[in-house]
N, C-alpha and C. Protein backbone atom coordinates (compact mmCIF):
# COMPACT_ATOMS: atom_id res chain seq x y z
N UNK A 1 4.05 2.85 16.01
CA UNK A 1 3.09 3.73 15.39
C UNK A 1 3.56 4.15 14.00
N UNK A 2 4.98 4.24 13.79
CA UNK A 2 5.37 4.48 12.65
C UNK A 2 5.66 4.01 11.24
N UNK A 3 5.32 2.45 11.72
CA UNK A 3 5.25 1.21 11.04
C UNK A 3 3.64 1.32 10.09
N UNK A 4 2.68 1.51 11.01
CA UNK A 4 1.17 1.78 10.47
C UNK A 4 0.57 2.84 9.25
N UNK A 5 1.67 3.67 10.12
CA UNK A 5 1.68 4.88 9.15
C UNK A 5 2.19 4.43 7.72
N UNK A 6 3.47 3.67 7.67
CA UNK A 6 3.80 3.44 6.57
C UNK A 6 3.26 2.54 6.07
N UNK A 7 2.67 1.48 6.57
CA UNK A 7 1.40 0.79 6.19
C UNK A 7 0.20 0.86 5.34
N UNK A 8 0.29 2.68 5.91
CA UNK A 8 -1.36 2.75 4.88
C UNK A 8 -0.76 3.48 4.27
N UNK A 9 0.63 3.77 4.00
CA UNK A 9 1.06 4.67 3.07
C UNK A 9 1.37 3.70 2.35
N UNK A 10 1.79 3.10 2.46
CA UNK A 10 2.52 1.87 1.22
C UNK A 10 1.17 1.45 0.46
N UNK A 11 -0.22 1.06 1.23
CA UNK A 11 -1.32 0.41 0.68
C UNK A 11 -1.62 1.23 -0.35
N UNK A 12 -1.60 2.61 0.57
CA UNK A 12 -2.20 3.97 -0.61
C UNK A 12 -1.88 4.11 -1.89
N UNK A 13 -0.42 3.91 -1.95
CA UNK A 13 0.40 4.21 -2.93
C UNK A 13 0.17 2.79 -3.79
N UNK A 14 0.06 1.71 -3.44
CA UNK A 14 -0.25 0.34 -4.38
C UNK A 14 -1.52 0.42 -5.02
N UNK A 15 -2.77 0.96 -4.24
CA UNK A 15 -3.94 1.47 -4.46
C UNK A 15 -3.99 2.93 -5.67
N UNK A 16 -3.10 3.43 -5.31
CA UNK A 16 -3.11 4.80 -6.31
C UNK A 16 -2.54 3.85 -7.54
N UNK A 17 -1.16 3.39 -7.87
CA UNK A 17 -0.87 2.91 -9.19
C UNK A 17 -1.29 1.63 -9.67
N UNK A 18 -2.75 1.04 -9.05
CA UNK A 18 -3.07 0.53 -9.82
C UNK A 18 -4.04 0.92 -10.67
N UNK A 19 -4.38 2.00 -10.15
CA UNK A 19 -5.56 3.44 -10.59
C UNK A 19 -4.99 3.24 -11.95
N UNK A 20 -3.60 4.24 -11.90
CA UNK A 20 -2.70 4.88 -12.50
C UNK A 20 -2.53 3.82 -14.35
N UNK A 21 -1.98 2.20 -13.55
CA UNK A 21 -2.26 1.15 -14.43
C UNK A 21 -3.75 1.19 -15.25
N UNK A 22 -4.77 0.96 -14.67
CA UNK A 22 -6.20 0.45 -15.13
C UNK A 22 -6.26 1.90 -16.05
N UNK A 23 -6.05 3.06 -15.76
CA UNK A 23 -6.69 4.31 -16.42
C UNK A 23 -5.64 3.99 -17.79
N UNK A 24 -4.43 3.63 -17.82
CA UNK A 24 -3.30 3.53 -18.83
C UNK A 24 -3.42 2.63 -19.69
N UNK A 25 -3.69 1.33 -19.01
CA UNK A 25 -4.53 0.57 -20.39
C UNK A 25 -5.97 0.47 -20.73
N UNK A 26 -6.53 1.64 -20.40
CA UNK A 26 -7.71 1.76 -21.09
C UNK A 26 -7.51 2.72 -22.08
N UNK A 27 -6.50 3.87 -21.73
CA UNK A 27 -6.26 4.42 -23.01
C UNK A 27 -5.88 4.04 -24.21
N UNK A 28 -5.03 2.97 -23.80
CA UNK A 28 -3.91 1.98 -24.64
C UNK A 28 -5.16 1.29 -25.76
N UNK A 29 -6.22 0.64 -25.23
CA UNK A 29 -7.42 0.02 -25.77
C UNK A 29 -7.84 1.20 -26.37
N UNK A 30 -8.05 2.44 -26.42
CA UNK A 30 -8.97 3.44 -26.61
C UNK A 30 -8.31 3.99 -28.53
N UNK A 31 -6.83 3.98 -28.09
CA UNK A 31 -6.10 4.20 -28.91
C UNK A 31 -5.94 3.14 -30.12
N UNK A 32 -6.70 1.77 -29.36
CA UNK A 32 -6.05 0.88 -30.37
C UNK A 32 -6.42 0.97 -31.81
N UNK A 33 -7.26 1.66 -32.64
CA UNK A 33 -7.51 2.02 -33.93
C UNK A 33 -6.93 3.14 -34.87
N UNK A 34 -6.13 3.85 -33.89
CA UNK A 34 -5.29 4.81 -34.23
C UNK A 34 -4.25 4.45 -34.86
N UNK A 35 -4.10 5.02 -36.15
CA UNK A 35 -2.96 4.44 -37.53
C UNK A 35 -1.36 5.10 -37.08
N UNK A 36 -0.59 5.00 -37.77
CA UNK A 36 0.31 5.76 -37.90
C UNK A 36 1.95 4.96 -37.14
N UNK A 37 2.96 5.09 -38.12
CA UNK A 37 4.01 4.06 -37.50
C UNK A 37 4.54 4.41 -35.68
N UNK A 38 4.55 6.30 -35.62
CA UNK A 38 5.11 6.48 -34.77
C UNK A 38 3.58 6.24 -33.23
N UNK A 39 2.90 6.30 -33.86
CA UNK A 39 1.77 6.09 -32.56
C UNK A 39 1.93 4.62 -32.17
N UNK A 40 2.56 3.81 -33.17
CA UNK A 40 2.21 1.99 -32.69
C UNK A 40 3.95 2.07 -31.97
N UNK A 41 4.86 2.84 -32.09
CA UNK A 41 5.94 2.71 -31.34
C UNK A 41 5.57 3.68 -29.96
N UNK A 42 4.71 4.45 -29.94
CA UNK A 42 4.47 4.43 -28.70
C UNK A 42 3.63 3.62 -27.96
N UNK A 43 2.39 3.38 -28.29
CA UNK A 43 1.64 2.20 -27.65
C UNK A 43 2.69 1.44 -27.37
N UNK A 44 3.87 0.69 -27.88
CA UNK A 44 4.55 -0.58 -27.70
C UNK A 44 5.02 0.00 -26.59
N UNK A 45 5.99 1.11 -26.73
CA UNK A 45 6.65 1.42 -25.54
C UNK A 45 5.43 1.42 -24.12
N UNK A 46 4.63 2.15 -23.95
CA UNK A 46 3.46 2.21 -23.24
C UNK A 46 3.11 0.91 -22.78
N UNK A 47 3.12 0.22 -23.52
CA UNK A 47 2.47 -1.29 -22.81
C UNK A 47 4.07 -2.16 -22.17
N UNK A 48 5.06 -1.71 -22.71
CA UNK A 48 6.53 -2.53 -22.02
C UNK A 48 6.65 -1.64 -20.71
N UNK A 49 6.04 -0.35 -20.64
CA UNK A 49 6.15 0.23 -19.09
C UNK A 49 5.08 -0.21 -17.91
N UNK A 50 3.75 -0.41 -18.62
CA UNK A 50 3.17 -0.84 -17.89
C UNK A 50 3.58 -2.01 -17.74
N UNK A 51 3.77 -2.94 -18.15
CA UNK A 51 3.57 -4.53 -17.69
C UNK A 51 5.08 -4.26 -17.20
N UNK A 52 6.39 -3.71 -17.24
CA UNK A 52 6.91 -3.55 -15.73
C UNK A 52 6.03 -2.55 -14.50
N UNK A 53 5.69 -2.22 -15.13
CA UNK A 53 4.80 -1.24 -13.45
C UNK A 53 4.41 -2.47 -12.87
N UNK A 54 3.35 -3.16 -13.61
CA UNK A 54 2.70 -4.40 -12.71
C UNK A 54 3.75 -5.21 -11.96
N UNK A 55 5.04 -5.86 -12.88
CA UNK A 55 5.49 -6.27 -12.26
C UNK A 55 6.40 -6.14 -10.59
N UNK A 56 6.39 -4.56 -10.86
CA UNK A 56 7.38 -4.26 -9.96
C UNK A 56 6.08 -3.68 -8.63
N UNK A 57 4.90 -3.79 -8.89
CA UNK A 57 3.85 -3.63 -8.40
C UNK A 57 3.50 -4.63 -7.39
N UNK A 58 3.07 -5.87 -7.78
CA UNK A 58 3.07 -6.92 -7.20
C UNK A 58 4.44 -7.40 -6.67
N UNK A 59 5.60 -6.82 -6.97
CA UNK A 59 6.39 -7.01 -6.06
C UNK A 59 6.54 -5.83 -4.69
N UNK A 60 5.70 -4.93 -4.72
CA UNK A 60 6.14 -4.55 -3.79
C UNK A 60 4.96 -4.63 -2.74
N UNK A 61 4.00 -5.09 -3.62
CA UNK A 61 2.62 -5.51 -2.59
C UNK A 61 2.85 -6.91 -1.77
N UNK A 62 4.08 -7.42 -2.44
CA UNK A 62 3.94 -8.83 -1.42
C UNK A 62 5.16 -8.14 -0.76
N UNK A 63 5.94 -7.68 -0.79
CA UNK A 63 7.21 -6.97 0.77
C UNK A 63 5.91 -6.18 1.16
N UNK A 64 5.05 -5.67 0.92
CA UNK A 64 4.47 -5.31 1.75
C UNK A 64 3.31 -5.58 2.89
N UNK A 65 2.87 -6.90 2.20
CA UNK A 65 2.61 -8.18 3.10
C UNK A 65 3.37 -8.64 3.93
N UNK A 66 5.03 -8.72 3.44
CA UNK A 66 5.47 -9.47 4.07
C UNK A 66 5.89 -9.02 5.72
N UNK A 67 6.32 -7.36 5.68
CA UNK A 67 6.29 -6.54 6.56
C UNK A 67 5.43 -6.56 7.49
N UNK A 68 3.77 -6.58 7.25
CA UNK A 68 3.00 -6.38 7.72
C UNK A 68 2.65 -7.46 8.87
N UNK A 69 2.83 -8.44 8.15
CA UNK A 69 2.68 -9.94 8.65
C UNK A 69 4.33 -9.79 9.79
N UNK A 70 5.60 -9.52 9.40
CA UNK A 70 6.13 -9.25 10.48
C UNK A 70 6.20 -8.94 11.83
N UNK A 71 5.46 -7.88 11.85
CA UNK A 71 5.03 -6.55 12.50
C UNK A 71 4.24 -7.39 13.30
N UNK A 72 2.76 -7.70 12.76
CA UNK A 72 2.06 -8.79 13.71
C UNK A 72 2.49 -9.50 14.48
N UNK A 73 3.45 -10.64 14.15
CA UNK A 73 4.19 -11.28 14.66
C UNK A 73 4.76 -11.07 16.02
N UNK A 74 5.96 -10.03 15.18
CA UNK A 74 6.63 -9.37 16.32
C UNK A 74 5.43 -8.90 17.61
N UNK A 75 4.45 -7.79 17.60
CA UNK A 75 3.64 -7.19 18.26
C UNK A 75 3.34 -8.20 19.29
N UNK A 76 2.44 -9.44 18.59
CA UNK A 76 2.40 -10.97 19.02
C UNK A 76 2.76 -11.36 20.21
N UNK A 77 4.56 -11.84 20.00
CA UNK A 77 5.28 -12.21 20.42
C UNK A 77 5.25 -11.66 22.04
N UNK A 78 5.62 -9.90 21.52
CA UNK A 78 5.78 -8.62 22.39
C UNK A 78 4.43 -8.97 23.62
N UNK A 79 3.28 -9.07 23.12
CA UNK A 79 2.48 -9.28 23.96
C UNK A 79 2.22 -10.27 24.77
N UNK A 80 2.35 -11.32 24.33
CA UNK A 80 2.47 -12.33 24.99
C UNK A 80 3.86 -13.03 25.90
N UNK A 81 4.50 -12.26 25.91
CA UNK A 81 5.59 -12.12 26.74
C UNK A 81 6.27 -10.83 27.40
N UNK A 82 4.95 -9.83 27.78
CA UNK A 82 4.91 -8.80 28.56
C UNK A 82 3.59 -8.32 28.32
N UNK A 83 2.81 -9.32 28.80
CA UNK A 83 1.07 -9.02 29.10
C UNK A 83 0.52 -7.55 30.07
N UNK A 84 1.00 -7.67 31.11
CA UNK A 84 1.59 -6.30 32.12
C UNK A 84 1.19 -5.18 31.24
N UNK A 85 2.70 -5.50 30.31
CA UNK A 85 3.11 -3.85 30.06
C UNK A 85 2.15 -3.47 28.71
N UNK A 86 1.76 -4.85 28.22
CA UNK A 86 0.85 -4.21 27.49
C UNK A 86 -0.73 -4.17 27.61
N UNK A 87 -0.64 -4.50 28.92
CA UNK A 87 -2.32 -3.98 29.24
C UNK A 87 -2.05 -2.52 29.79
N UNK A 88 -1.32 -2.51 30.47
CA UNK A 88 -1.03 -1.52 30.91
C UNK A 88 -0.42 0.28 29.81
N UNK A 89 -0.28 -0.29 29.18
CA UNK A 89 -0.08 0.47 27.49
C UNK A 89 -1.44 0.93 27.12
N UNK A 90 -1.99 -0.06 26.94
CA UNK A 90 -3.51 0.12 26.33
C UNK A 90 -4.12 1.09 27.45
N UNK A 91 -4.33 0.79 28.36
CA UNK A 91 -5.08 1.53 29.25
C UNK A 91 -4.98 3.18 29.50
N UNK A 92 -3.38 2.73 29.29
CA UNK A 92 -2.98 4.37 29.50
C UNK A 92 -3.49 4.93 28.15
N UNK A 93 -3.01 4.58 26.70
CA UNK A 93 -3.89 4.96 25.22
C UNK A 93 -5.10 5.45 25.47
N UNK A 94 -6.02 4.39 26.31
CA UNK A 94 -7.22 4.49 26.28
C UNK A 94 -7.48 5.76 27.06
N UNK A 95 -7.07 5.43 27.91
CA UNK A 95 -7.26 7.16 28.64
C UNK A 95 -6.83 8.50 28.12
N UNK A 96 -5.77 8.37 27.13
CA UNK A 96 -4.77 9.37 27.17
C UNK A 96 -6.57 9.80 25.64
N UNK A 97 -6.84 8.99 24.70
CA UNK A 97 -7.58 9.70 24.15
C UNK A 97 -8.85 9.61 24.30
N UNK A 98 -9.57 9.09 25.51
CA UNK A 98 -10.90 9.39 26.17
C UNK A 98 -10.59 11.17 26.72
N UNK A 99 -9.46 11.00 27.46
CA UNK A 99 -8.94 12.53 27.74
C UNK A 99 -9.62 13.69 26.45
N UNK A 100 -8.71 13.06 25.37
CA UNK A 100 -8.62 14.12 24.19
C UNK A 100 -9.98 14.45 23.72
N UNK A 101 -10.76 13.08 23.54
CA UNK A 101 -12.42 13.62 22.84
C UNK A 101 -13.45 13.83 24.22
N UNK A 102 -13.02 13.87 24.98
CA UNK A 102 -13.41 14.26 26.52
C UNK A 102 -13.54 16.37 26.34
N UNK A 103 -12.56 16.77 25.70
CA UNK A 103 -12.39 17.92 25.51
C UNK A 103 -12.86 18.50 24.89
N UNK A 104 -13.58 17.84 23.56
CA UNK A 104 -14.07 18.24 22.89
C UNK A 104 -15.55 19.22 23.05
């Protein structure tokens, strides 16, 4: 369960900075008519951070594929070589939160 969690936390967070990216070089474009020596040494700097963000971005979106795809695997494996315990898992889940919105 704790794997999932970090799952959609990891997605979230790849999902938030690419926000973070797209909103950054649109400013970068927005700015691009703006004179002045020390504004073009920041744009430069600005665009050498982003294009590592991306990079280190897409690197962490594929470990985070790669995890994911693990996980499957493993789960997989788990199931199909203790069918039993995991029907028997599910069932109990299933009950344990038919229980819960049962209460409602």
């Amino acid at each position: 369960m704790e794997r999932i969690l970090d799952k959609v936390t990891g997605e979230q967070l790849i999902t938030d900075f690419k926000v973070v990216v797209a909103d950054a070089e649109a400013l970068l474009k927005a700015t691009a008519g703006q004179g002045g020596e020390k504004l073009a040494e920041v744009r430069a700097k600005a665009e050498e951070s982003l294009r590592v963000m991306k990079v280190r971005l897409a690197e962490a979106q594929e470990a985070l594929i790669i995890k994911t795809k693990e996980a499957a695997k493993a789960t997989d494996e788990y199931v199909h070589e203790n069918p039993w315990k995991a029907i028997g898992t599910a069932a109990g889940l299933g009950l344990l939160i038919g229980w819960f919105m049962g209460r409602r």
